[in-house]
Protein backbone atom coordinates (compact mmCIF):
# COMPACT_ATOMS: atom_id res chain seq x y z
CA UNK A 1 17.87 35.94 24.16
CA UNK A 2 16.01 38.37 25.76
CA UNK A 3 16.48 37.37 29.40
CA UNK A 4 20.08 37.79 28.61
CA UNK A 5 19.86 41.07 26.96
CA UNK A 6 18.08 42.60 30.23
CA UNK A 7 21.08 41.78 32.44
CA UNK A 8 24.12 42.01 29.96
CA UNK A 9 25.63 45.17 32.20
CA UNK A 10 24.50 43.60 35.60
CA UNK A 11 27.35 43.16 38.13
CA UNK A 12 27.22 42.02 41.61
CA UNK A 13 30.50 41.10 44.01
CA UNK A 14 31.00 37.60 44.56
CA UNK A 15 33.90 35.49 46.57
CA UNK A 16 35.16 32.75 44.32
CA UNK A 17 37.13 29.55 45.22
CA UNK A 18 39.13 28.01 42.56
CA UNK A 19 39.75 24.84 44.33
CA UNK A 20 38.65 23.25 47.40
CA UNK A 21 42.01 23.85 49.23
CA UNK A 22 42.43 27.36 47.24
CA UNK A 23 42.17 30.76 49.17
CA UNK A 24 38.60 32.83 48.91
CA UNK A 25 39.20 35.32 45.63
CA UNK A 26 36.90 38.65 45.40
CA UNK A 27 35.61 38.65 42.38
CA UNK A 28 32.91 40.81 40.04
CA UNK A 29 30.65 38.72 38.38
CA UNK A 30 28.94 39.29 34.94
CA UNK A 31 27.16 37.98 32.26
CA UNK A 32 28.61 37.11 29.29
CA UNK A 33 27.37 35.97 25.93
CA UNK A 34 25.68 32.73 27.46
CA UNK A 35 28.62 32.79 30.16
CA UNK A 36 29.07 33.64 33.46
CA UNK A 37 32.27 35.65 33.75
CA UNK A 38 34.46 36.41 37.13
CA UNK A 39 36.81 38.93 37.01
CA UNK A 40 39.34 40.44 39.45
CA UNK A 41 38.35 43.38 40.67
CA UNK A 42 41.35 45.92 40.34
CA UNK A 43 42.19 44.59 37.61
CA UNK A 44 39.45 43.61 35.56
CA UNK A 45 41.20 40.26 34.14
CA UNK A 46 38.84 37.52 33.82
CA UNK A 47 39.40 34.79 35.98
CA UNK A 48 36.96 32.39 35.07
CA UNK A 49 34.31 32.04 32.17
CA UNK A 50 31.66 29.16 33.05
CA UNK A 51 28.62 28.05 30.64
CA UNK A 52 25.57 29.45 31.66
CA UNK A 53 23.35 26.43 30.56
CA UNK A 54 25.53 24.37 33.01
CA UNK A 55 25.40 26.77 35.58
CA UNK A 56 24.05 25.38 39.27
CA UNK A 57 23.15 26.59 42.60
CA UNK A 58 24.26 24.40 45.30
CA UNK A 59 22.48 25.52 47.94
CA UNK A 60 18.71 26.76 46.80
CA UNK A 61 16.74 28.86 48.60
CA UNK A 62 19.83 30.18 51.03
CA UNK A 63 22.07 33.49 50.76
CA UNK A 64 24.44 33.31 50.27
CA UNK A 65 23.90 31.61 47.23
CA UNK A 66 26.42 28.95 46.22
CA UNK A 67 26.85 28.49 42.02
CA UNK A 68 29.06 25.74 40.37
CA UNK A 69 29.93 25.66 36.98
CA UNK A 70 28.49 22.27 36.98
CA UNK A 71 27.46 19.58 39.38
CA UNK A 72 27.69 19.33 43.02
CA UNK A 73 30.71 17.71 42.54
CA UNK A 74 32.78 20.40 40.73
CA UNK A 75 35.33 22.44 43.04
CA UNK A 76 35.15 25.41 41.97
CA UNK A 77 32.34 27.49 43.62
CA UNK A 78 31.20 30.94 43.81
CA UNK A 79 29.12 33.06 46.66
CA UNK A 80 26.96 35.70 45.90
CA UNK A 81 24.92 37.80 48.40
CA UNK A 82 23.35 40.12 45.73
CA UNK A 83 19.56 39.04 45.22
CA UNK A 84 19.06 41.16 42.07
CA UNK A 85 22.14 38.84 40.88
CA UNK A 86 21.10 35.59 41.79
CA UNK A 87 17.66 36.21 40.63
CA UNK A 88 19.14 37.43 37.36
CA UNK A 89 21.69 33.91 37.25
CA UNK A 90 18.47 31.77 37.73
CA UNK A 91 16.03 33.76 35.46
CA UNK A 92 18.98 33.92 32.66
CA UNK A 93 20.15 29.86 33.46
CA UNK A 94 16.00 28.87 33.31
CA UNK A 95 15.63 30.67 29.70
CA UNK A 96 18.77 29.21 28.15
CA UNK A 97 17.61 25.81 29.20
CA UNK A 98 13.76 26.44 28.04
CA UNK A 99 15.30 26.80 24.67
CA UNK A 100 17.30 23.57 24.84
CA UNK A 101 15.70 20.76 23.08
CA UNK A 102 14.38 18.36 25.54
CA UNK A 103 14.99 14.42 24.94
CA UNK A 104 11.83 14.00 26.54
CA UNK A 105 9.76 15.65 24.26
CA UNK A 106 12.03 15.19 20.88
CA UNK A 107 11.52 10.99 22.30
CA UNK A 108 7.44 12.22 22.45
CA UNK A 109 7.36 13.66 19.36
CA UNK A 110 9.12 10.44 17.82
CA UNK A 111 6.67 8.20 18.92
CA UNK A 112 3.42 10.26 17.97
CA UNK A 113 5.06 10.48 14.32
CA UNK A 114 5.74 7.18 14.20
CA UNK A 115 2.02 6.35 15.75
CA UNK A 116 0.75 8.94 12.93
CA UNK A 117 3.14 6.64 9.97
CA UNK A 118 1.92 3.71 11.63
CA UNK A 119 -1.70 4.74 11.59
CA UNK A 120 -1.27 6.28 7.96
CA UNK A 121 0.24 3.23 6.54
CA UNK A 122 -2.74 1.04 8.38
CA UNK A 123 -5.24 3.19 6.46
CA UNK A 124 -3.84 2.51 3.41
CA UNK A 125 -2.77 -0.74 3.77
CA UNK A 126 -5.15 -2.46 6.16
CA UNK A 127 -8.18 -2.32 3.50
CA UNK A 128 -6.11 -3.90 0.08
CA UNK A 129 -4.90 -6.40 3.17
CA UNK A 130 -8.56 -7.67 4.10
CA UNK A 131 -9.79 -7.53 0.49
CA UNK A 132 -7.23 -9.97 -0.37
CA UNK A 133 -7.43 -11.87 2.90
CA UNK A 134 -11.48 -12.33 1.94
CA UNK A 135 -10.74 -13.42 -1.99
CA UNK A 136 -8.23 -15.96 -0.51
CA UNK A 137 -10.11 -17.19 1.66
CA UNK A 138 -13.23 -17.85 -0.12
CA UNK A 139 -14.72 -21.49 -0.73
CA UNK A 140 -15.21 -22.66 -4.30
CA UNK A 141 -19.26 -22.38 -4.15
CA UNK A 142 -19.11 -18.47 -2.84
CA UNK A 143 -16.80 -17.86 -5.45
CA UNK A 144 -19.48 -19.37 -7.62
CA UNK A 145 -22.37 -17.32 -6.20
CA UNK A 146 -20.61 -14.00 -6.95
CA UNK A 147 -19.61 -15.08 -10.53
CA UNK A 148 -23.17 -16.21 -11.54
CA UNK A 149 -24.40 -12.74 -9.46
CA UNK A 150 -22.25 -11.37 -11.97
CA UNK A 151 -23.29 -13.49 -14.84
CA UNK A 152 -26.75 -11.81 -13.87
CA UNK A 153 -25.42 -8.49 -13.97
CA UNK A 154 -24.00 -8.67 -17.63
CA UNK A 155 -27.58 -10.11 -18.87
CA UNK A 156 -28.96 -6.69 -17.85
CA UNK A 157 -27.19 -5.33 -20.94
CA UNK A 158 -26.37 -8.08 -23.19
CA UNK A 159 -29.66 -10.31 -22.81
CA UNK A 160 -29.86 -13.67 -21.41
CA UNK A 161 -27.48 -16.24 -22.30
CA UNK A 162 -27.70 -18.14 -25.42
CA UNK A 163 -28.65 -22.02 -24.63
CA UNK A 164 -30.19 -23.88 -27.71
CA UNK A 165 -29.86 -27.30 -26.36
CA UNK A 166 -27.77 -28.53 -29.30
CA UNK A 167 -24.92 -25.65 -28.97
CA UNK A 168 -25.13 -26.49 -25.03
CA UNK A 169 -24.22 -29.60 -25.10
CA UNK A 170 -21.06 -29.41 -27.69
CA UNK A 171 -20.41 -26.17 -25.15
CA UNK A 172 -20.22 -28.31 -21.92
CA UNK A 173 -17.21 -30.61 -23.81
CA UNK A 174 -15.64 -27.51 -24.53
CA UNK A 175 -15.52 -26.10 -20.98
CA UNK A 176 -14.60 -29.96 -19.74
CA UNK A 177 -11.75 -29.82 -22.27
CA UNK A 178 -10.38 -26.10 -21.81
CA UNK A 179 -11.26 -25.15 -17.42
CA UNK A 180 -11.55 -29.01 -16.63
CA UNK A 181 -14.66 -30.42 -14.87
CA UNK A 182 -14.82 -26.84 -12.33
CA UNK A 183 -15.52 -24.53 -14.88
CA UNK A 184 -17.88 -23.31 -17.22
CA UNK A 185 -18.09 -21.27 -20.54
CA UNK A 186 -21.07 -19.08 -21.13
CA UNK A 187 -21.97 -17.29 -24.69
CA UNK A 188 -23.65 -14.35 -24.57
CA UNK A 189 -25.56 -12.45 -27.25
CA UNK A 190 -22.77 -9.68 -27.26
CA UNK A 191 -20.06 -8.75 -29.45
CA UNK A 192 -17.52 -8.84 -26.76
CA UNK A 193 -13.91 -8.81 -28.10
CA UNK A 194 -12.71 -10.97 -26.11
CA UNK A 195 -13.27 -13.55 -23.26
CA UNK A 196 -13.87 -12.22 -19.49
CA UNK A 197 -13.16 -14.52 -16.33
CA UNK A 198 -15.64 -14.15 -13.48
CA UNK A 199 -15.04 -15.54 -9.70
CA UNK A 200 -16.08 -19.61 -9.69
CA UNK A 201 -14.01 -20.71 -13.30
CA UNK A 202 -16.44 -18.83 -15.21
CA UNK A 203 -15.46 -17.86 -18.52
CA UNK A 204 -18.03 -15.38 -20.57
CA UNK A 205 -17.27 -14.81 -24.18
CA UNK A 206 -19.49 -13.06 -26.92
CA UNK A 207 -20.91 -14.80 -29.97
CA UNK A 208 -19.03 -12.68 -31.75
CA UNK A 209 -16.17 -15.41 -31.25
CA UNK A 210 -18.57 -17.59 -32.71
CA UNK A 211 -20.73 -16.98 -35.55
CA UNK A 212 -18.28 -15.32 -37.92
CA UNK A 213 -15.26 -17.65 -37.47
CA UNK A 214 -14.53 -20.66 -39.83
CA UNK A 215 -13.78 -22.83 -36.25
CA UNK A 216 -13.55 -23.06 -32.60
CA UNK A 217 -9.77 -22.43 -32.35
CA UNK A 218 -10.46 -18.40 -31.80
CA UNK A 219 -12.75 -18.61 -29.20
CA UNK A 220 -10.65 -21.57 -27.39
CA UNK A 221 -7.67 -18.91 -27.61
CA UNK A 222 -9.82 -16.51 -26.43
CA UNK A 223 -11.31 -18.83 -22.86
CA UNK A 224 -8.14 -19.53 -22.28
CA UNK A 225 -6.38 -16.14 -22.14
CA UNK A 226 -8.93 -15.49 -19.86
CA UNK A 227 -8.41 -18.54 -17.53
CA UNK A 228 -4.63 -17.79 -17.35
CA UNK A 229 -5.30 -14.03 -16.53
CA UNK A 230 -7.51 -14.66 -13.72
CA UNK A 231 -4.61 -16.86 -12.29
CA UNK A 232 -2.97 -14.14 -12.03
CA UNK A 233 -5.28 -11.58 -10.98
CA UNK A 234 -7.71 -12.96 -9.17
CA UNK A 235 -11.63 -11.98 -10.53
CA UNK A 236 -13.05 -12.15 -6.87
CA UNK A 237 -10.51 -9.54 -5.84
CA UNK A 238 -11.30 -7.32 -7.94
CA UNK A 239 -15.33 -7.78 -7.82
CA UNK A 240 -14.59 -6.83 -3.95
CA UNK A 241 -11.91 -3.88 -4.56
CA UNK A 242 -14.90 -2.34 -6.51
CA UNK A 243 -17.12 -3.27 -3.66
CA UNK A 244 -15.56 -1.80 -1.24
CA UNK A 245 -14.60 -2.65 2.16
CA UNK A 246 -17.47 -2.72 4.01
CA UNK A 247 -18.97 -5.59 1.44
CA UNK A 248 -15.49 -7.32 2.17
CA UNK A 249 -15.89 -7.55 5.66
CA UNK A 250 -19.69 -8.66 5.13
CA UNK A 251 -18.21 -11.67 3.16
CA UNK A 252 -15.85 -12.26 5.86
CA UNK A 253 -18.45 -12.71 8.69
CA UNK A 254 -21.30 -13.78 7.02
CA UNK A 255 -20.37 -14.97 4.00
CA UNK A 256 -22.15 -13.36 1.44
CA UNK A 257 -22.24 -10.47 -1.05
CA UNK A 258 -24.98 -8.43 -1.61
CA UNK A 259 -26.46 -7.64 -5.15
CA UNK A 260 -25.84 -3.98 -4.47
CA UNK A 261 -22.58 -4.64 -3.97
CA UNK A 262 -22.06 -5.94 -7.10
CA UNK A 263 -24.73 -4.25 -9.29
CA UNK A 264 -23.40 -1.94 -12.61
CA UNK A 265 -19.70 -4.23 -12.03
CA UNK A 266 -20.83 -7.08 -14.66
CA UNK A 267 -21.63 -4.25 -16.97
CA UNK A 268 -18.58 -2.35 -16.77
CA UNK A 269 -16.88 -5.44 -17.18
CA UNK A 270 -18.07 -5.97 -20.61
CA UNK A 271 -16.54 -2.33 -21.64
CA UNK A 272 -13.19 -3.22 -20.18
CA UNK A 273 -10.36 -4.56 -23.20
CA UNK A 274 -10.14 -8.07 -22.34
CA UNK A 275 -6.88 -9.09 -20.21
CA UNK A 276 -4.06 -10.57 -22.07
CA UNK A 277 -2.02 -12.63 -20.12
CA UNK A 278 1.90 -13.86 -20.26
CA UNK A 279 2.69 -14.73 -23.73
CA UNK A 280 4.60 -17.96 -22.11
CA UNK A 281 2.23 -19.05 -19.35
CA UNK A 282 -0.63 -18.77 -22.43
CA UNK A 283 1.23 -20.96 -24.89
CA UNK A 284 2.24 -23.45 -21.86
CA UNK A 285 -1.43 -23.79 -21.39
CA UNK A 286 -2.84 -24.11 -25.12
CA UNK A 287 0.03 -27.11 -25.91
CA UNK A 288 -1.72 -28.44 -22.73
CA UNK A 289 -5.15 -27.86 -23.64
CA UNK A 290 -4.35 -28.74 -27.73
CA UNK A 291 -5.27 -25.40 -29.02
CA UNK A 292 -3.35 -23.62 -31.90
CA UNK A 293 -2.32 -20.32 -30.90
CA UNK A 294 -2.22 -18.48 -33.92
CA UNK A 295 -6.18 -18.11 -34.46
CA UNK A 296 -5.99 -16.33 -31.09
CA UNK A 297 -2.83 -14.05 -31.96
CA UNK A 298 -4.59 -13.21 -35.52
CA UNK A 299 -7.51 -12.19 -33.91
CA UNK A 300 -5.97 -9.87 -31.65
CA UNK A 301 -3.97 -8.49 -34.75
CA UNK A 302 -4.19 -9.54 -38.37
CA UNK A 303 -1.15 -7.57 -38.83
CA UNK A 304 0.92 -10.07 -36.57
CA UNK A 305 3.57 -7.65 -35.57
CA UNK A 306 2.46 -6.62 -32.08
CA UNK A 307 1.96 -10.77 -31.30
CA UNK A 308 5.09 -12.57 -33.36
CA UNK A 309 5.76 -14.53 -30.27
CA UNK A 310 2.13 -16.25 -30.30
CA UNK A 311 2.82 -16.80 -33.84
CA UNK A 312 6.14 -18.10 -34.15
CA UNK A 313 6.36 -20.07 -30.79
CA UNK A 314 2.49 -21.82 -31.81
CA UNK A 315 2.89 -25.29 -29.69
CA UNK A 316 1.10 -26.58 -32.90
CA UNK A 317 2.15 -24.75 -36.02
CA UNK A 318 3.99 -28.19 -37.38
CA UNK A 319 1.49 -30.94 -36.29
CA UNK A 320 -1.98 -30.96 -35.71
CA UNK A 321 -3.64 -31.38 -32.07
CA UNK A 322 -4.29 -35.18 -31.26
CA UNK A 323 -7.55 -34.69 -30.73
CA UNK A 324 -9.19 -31.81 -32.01
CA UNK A 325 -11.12 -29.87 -30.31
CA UNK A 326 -14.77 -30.61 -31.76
CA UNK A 327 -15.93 -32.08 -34.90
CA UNK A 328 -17.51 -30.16 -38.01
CA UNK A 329 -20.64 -30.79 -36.90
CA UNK A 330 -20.12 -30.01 -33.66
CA UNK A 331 -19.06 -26.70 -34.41
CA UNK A 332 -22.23 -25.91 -36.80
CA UNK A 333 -24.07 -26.84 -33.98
CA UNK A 334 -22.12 -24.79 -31.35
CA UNK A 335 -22.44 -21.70 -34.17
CA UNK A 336 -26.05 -21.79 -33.53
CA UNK A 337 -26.04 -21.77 -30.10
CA UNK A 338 -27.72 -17.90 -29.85
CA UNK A 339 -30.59 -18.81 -32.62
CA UNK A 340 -33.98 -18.70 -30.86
């Protein structure tokens, strides 16, 4: 320490008390390293070696100047009448404790890092927080608005949606039959690969899961993988992650979204690989609905070996539905649901 350094060969006479009933001692007082030593003075034994941190004046501002080796309360004392010394004492004691942590400031310095964590993990938590807060929250007919805005969205690429009057109509028993009375299938002019769930139980497939399949089995599979997946992943969630925050908080208050919040996400959902959902929850729900699963598993791989369990758990691989799911001329009809 530098301070220390300056004075290490300073000495100044001093009368030193050992005890409060001891006699008066002359002494020669130094600086060690960070101590304070006495020493006799023909002799040059130390007498005493006190800690310089804990070093205190007893009596400030008044010569002789009284030191302790602690507290006011300690009994041993020494007097010094050299300035130069107790300037040096006071200079050397305020350095060593400068460079002493301070609780004070180490408590300080807590508390703004744990503001800073606090504020850090706000930032990145607060906004996934409300986005889920507004999906939750969200009544069945604005879920509805953003799905159709969505529905709108896809058209821009695919076309409008195919509705010959026929096909419609053996489409809305479908939709009754696989999302209950709440939802809705809608064919689009696409080759999609797959079904995609929007916000409001809206369930988009291509005609591709139509017109070149010998029934409706595939593109029942198909709706409901996609039903079961947005169980568990929530379409409106993700419609406002991609949004953003700002159009979260705007369907918070007021209770709408936008059309530029959502424009280009309908379209980007088409190139998306469909979801596939739980192998179990997915066969729960197609003995439920009556739907074989083994259309769907072939049609995500005519190999079989990277879906076995669709295969060999099908709820109805030894007995047939009891009702099926549409008759044969309901399904010629429903095949020509995209001709103009």
């Amino acid at each position: 320490m530098t301070a220390l350094t300056q004075f290490q060969r300073l000495e100044a006479a001093g009368v030193w008390r050992p005890r409060p009933d001891g006699r008066l001692h002359d002494v020669i007082v130094s600086f060690g390293d960070a101590t304070l030593i006495l020493r006799d003075p023909r002799s040059e034994e130390p007498l005493s070696h006190w800690s310089l941190p804990a070093v205190t004046r007893l009596n400030p501002g008044q010569l002789p100047a009284i030191f302790a080796p602690g507290d006011a309360a300690q009994d041993e004392v020494v007097e010094i009448d050299d300035q130069l010394m107790v300037q040096a004492i006071e200079r050397v004691h305020s350095a060593i404790a400068a460079s002493r942590p301070h609780k004070g400031r180490l408590r300080a310095a807590l508390v703004w890092s744990m503001a800073a964590a606090a504020a850090l993990a706000a930032v990145i938590w607060l906004p996934g927080a409300l986005i889920a807060h507004a999906a939750r929250i969200a009544p069945p007919v604005q879920r509805t608005a953003v799905g159709l805005a969505m529905l709108a969205d896809m058209r821009q690429t695919t076309g409008a949606a195919c509705d010959r009057p026929s096909g419609a109509a053996v489409l809305d028993r479908l939709s009754a039959r696989l999302l209950g009375p709440e939802g809705r299938i809608v064919v689009l002019p696409a080759t999609m690969r797959g079904a995609r769930a929007l916000p409001g139980r809206i369930v988009v497939i291509g005609d591709d899961m139509i017109a070149g399949e010998a029934g409706p089995a595939v593109a029942a599979g198909h709706v409901l993988a996609a039903d079961v997946a947005a169980a568990g992943a929530d379409p409106l969630a993700a419609v406002l992650r991609d949004a953003g925050l700002g159009a979260a908080l705007k369907m918070l208050t007021s209770g709408e979204l936008t059309a530029t919040a959502i424009a280009g996400q309908g379209s980007a959902l088409l190139l998306r690989p469909a979801p596939r959902p739980d192998d179990e929850a997915l066969l729960a729900r197609m003995q439920e609905a009556g739907v074989s699963s083994q259309p769907y598993a072939r049609s995500l791989d005519p190999s079989g070996e990277t879906v076995l369990t669709l295969i060999e758990a099908d709820p109805w691989h030894a007995s047939d539905p009891p009702e099926p799911l549409m008759t044969e001329g309901e399904w010629l009809q429903l095949q020509q649901i995209c001709s103009r």
